[in-house]
C-alpha atoms as a PDB file:
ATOM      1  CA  UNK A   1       0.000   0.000   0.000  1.00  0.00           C
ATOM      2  CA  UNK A   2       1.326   3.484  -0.893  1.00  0.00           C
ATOM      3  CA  UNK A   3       0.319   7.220  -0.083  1.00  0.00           C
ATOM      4  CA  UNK A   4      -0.577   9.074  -2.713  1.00  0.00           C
ATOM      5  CA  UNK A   5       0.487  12.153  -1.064  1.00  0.00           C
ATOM      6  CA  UNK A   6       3.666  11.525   0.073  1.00  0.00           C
ATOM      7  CA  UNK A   7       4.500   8.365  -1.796  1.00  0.00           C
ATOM      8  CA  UNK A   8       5.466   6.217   1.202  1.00  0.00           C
ATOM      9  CA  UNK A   9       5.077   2.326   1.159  1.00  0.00           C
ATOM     10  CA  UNK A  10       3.123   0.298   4.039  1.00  0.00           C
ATOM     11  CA  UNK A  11       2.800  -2.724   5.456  1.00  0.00           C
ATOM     12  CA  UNK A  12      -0.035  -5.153   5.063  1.00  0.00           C
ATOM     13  CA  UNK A  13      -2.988  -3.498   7.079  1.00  0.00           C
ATOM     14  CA  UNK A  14      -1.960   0.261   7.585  1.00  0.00           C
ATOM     15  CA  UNK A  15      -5.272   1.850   5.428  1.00  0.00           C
ATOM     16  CA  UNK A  16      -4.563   5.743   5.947  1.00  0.00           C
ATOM     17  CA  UNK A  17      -1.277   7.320   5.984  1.00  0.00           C
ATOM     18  CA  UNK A  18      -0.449   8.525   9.629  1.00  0.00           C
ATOM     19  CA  UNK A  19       1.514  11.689   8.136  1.00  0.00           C
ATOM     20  CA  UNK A  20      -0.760  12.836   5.165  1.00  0.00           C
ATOM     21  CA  UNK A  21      -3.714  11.387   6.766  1.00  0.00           C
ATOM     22  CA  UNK A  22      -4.897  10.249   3.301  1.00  0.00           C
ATOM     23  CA  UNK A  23      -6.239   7.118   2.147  1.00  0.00           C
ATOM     24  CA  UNK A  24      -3.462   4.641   0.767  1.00  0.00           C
ATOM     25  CA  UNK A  25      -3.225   3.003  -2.560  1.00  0.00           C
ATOM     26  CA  UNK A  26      -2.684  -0.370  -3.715  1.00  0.00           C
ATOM     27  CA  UNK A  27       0.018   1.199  -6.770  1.00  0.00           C
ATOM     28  CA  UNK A  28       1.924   4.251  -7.743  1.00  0.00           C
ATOM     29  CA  UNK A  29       1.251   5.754 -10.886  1.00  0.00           C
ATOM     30  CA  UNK A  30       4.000   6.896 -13.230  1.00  0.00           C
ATOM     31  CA  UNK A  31       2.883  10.401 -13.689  1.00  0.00           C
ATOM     32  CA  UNK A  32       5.073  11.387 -10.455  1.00  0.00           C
ATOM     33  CA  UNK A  33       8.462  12.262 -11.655  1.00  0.00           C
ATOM     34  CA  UNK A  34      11.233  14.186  -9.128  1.00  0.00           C
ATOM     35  CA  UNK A  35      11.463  18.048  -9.312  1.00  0.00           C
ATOM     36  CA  UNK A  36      15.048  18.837 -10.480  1.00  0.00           C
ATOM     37  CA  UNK A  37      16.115  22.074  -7.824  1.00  0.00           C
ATOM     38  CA  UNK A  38      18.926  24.529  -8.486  1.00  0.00           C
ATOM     39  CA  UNK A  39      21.272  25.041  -5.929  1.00  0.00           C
ATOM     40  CA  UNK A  40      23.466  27.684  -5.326  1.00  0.00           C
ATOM     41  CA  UNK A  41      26.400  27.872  -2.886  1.00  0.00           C
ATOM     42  CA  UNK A  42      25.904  30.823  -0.140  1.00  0.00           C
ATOM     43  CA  UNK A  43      28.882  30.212   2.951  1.00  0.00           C
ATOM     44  CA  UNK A  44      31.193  27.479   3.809  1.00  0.00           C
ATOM     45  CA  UNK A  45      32.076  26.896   7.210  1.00  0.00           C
ATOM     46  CA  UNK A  46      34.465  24.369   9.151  1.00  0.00           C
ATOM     47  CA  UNK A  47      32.527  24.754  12.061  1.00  0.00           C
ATOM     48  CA  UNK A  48      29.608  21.993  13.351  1.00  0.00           C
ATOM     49  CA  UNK A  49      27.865  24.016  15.460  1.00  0.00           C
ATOM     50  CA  UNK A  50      27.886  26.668  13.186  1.00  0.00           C
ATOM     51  CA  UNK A  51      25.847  24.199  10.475  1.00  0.00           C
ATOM     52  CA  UNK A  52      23.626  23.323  13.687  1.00  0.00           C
ATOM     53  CA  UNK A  53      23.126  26.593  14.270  1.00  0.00           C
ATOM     54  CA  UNK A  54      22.311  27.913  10.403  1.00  0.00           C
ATOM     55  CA  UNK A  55      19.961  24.636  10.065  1.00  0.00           C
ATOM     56  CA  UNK A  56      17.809  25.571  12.469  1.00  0.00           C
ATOM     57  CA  UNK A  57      17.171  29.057  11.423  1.00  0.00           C
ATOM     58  CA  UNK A  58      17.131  27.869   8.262  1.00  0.00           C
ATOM     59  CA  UNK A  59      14.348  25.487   8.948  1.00  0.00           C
ATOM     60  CA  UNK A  60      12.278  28.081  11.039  1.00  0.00           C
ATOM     61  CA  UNK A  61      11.752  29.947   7.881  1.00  0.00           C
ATOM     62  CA  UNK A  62      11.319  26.784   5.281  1.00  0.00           C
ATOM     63  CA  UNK A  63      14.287  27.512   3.108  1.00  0.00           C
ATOM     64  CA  UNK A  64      15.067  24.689   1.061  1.00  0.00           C
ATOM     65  CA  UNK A  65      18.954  23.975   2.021  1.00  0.00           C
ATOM     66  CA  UNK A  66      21.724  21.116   2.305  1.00  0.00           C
ATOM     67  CA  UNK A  67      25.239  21.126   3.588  1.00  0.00           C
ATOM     68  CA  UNK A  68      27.569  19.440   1.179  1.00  0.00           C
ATOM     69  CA  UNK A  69      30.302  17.462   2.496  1.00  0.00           C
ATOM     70  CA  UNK A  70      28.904  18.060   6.101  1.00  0.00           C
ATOM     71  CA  UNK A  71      29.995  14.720   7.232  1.00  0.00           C
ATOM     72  CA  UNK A  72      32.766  14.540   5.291  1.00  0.00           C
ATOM     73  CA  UNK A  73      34.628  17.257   7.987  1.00  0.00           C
ATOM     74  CA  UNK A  74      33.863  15.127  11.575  1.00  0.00           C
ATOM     75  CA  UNK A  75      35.942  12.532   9.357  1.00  0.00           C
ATOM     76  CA  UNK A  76      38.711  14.602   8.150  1.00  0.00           C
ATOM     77  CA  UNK A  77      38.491  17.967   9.411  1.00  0.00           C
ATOM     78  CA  UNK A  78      39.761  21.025   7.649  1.00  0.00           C
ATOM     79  CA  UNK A  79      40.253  19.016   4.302  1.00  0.00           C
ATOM     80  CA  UNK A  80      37.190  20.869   2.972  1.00  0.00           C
ATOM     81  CA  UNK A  81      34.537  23.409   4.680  1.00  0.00           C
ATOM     82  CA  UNK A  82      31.291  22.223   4.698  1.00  0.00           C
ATOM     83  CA  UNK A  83      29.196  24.229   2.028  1.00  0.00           C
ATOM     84  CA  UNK A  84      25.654  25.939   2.547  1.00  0.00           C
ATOM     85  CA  UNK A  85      23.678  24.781  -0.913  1.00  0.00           C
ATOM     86  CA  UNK A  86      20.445  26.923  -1.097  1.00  0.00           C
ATOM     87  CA  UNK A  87      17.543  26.792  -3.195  1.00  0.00           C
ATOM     88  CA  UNK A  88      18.082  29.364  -6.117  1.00  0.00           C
ATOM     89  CA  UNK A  89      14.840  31.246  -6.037  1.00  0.00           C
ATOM     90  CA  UNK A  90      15.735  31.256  -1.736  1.00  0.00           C
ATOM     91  CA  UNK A  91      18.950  32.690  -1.844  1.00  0.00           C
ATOM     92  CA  UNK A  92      18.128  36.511  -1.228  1.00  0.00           C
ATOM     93  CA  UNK A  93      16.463  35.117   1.627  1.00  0.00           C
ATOM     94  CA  UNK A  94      18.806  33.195   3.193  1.00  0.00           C
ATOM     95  CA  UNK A  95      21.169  35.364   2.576  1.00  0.00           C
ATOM     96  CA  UNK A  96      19.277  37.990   4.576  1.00  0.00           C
ATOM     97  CA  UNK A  97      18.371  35.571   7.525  1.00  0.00           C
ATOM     98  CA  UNK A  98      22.354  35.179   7.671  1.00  0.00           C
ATOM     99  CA  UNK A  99      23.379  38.581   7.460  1.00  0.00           C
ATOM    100  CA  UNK A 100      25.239  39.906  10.321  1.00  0.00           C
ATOM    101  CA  UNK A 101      25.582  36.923  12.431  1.00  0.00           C
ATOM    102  CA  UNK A 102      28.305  36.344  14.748  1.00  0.00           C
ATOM    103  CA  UNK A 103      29.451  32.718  13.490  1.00  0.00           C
ATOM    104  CA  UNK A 104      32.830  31.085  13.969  1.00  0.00           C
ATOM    105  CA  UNK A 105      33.156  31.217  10.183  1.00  0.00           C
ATOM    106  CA  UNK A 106      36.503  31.883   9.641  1.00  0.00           C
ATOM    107  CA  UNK A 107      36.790  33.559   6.067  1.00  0.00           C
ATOM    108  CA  UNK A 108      35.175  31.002   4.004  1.00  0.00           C
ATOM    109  CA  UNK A 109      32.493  32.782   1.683  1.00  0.00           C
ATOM    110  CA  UNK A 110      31.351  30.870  -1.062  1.00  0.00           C
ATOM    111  CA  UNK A 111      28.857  33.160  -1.828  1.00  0.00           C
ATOM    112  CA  UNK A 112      28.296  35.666  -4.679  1.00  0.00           C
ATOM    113  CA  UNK A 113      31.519  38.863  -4.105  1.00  0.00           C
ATOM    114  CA  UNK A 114      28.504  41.404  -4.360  1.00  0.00           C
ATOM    115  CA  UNK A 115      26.663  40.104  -1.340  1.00  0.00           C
ATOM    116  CA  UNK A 116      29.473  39.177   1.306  1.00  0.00           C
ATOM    117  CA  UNK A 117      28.421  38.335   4.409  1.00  0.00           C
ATOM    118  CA  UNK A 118      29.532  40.401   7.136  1.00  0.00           C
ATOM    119  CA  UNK A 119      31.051  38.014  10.331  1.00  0.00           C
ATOM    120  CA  UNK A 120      33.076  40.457  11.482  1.00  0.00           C
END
């Protein structure tokens, strides 16, 4: 059984998805196909509670965000920051939201030269 909402799979039994609350389906249809998103790289930090700390805020407003190579520093740290990836059409906003924040961020601005953030 699948949502249609959601697109999860369930067991034998489970009638109603308990996120979506939504009556499930016995099959998928293959009209769903993924939504390609643009990315664009705003800040780069070493720091982990730095990408705590931006995730949160992040989240609070529903910017759509990922860290790449996040995990990749607990393993081998300062081989490569962590970078902020944000939503294209979201960056303006994040950028905002980030603006002026006191972060351990030593230096590493991957974002656009015109709109700096200010960590000093």
């Amino acid at each position: 059984m699948f949502c249609p909402e959601c697109r999860s799979e369930f067991i034998e039994g489970v009638t109603r998805c308990p996120v979506c609350d939504v009556d499930l389906i016995d099959e998928l249809g293959s009209e769903w196909k993924p939504e390609y998103i643009e990315y664009e790289q705003v800040l780069g930090t070493y720091n982990v509670a730095d990408i705590a700390f931006i995730k949160s805020l992040l989240d609070s407003e529903n910017i759509t965000y990922y860290f790449n190579a996040e995990h990749f520093t607990y393993v081998r740290p300062l081989a490569e920051p962590a970078r902020l990836m944000v939503k294209k059409d979201e960056v303006a906003i994040a950028r905002t939201l980030l603006k002026g924040l006191k972060l351990a961020i030593t230096g590493v601005n991957l974002g656009n030269d015109d709109d700096e953030m200010d960590n000093d």
